[in-house]
PDB file of N, CA and C in Angstrom:
ATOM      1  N   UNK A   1    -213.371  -9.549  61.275  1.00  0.00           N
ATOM      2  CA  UNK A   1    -213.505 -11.039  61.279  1.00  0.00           C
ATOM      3  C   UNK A   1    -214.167 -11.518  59.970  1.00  0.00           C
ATOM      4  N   UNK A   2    -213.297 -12.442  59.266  1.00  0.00           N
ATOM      5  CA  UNK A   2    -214.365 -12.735  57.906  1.00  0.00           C
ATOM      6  C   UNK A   2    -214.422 -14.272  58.112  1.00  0.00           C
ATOM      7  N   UNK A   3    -215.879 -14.624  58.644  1.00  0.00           N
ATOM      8  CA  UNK A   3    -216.017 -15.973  58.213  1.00  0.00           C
ATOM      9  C   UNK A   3    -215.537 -17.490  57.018  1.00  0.00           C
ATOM     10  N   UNK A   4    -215.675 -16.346  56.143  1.00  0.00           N
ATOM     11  CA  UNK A   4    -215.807 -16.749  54.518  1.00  0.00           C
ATOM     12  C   UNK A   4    -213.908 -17.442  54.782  1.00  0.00           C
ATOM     13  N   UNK A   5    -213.114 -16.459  55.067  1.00  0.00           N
ATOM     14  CA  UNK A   5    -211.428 -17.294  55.620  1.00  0.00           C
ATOM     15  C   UNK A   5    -212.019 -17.769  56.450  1.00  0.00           C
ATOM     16  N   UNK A   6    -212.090 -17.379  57.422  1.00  0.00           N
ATOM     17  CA  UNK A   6    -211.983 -18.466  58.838  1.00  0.00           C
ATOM     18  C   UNK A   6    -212.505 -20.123  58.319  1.00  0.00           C
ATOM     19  N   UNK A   7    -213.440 -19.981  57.694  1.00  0.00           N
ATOM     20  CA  UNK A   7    -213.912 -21.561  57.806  1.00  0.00           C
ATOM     21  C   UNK A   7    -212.985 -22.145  56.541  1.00  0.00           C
ATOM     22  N   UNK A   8    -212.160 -21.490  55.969  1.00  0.00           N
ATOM     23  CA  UNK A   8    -211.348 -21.966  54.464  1.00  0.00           C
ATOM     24  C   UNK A   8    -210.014 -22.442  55.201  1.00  0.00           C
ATOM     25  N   UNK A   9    -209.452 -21.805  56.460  1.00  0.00           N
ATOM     26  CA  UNK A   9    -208.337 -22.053  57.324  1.00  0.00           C
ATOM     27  C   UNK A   9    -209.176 -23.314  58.057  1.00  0.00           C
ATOM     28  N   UNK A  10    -210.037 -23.191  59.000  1.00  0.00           N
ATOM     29  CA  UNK A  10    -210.363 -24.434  59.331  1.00  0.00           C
ATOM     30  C   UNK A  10    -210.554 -25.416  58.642  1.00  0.00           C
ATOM     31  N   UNK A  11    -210.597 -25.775  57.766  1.00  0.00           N
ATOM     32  CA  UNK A  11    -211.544 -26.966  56.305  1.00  0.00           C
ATOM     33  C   UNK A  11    -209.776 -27.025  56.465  1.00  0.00           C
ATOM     34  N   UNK A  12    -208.780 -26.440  56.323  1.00  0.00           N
ATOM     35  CA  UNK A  12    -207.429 -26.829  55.709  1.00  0.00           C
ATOM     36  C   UNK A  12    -207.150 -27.874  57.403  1.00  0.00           C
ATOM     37  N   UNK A  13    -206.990 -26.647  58.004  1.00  0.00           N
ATOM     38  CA  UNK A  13    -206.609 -27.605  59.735  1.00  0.00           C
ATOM     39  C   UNK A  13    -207.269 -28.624  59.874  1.00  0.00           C
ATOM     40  N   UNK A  14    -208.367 -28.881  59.982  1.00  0.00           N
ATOM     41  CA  UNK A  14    -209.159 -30.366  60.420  1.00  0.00           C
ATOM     42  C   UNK A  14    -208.738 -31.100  59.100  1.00  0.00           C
ATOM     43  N   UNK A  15    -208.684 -30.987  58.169  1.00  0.00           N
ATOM     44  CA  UNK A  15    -208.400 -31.932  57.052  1.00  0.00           C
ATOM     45  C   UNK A  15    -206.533 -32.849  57.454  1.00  0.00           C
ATOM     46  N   UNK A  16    -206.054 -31.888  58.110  1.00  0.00           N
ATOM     47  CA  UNK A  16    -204.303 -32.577  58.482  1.00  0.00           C
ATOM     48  C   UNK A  16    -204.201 -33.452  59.476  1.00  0.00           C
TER      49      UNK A  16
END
């Protein structure tokens, strides 16, 4: 599990 993506994929999803 890498945070460091996970929250770079979320920041993209909530931004659409």
């Amino acid at each position: 599990t890498e945070p460091k993506l996970d929250f770079r994929r979320i920041r993209s999803d909530s931004k659409r």
